[in-house]
Protein backbone atom coordinates (compact mmCIF):
# COMPACT_ATOMS: atom_id res chain seq x y z
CA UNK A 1 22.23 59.18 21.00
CA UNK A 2 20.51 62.17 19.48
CA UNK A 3 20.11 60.69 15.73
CA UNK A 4 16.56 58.90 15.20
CA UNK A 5 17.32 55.18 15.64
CA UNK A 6 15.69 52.41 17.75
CA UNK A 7 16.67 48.90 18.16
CA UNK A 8 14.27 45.96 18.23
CA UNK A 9 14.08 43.23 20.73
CA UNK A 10 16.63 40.57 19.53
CA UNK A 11 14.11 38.11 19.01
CA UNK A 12 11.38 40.19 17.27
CA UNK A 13 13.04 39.88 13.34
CA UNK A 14 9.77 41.13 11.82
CA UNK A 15 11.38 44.95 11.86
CA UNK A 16 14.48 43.93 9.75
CA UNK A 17 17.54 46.05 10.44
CA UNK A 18 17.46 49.33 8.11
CA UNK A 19 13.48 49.73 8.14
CA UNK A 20 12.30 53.22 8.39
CA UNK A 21 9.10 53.01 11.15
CA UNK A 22 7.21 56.24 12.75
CA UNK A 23 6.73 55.87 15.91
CA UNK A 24 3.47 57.70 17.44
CA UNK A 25 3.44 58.07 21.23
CA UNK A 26 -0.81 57.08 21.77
CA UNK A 27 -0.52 59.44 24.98
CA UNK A 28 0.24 63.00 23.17
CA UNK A 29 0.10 62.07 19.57
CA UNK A 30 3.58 63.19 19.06
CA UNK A 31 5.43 61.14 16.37
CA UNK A 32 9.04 60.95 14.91
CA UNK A 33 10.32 58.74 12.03
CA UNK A 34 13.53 56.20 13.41
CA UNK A 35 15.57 53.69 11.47
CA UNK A 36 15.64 50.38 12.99
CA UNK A 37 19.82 49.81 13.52
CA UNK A 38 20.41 47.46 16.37
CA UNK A 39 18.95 44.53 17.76
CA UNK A 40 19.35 44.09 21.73
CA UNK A 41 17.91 42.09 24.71
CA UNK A 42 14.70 44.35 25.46
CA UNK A 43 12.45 43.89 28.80
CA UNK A 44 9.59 41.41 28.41
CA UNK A 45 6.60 43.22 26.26
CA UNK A 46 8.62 45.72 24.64
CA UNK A 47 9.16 45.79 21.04
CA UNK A 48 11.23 49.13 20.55
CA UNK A 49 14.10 50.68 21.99
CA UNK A 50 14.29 54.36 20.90
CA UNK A 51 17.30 57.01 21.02
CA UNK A 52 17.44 59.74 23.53
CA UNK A 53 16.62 61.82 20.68
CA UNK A 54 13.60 60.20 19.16
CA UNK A 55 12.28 60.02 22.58
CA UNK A 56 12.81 63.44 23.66
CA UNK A 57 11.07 64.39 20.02
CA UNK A 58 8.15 62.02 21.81
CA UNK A 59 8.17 64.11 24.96
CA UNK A 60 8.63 60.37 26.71
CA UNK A 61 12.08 60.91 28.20
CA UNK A 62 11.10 61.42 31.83
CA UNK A 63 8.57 58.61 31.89
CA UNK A 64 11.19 56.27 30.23
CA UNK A 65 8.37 54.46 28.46
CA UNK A 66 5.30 55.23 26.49
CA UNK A 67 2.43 53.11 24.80
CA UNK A 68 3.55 53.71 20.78
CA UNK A 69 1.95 53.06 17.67
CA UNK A 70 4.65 51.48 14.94
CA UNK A 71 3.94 52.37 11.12
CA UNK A 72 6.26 50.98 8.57
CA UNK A 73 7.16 53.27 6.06
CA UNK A 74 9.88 51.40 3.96
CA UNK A 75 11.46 47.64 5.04
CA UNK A 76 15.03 47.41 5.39
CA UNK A 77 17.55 44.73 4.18
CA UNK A 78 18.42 43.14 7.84
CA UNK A 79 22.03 44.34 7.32
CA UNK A 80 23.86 46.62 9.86
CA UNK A 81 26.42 48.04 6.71
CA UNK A 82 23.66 49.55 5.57
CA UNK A 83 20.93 50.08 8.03
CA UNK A 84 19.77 53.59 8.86
């Protein structure tokens, strides 16, 4: 809950599991580096599901979403053993 992860939408594979991203939120400029180590069924248009913690780090949490800017910064192996 309060490490930074995320999880990806189950059907978006181009994030492979264990890929470091930072995350900018566009509205405050705030960003925070996560480690991509779930996949899960996300609502329609949304590519990234962060942790309470990476989100807090955003100053998102009471909004709940944010419009975010994704920056890869080393691709994972698309394993969960070894992801984040």
């Amino acid at each position: 809950m309060y490490d930074m992860t995320a999880a990806t939408s189950e059907f978006h594979t181009t994030l492979p599991l264990g890929t470091e991203v930072r995350v900018v939120n566009s509205h405050n400029g705030r960003s925070v580096v996560v480690h991509i180590t779930d996949r899960g069924p996300l609502p329609n248009g949304r590519i990234i599901d962060l942790s309470y913690g990476a989100a807090r780090k955003l100053q998102m949490v009471k909004a709940g979403v944010a419009h975010v800017r994704l920056q890869v910064l080393h691709w994972g192996n698309d394993r969960y053993d070894e992801a984040g």
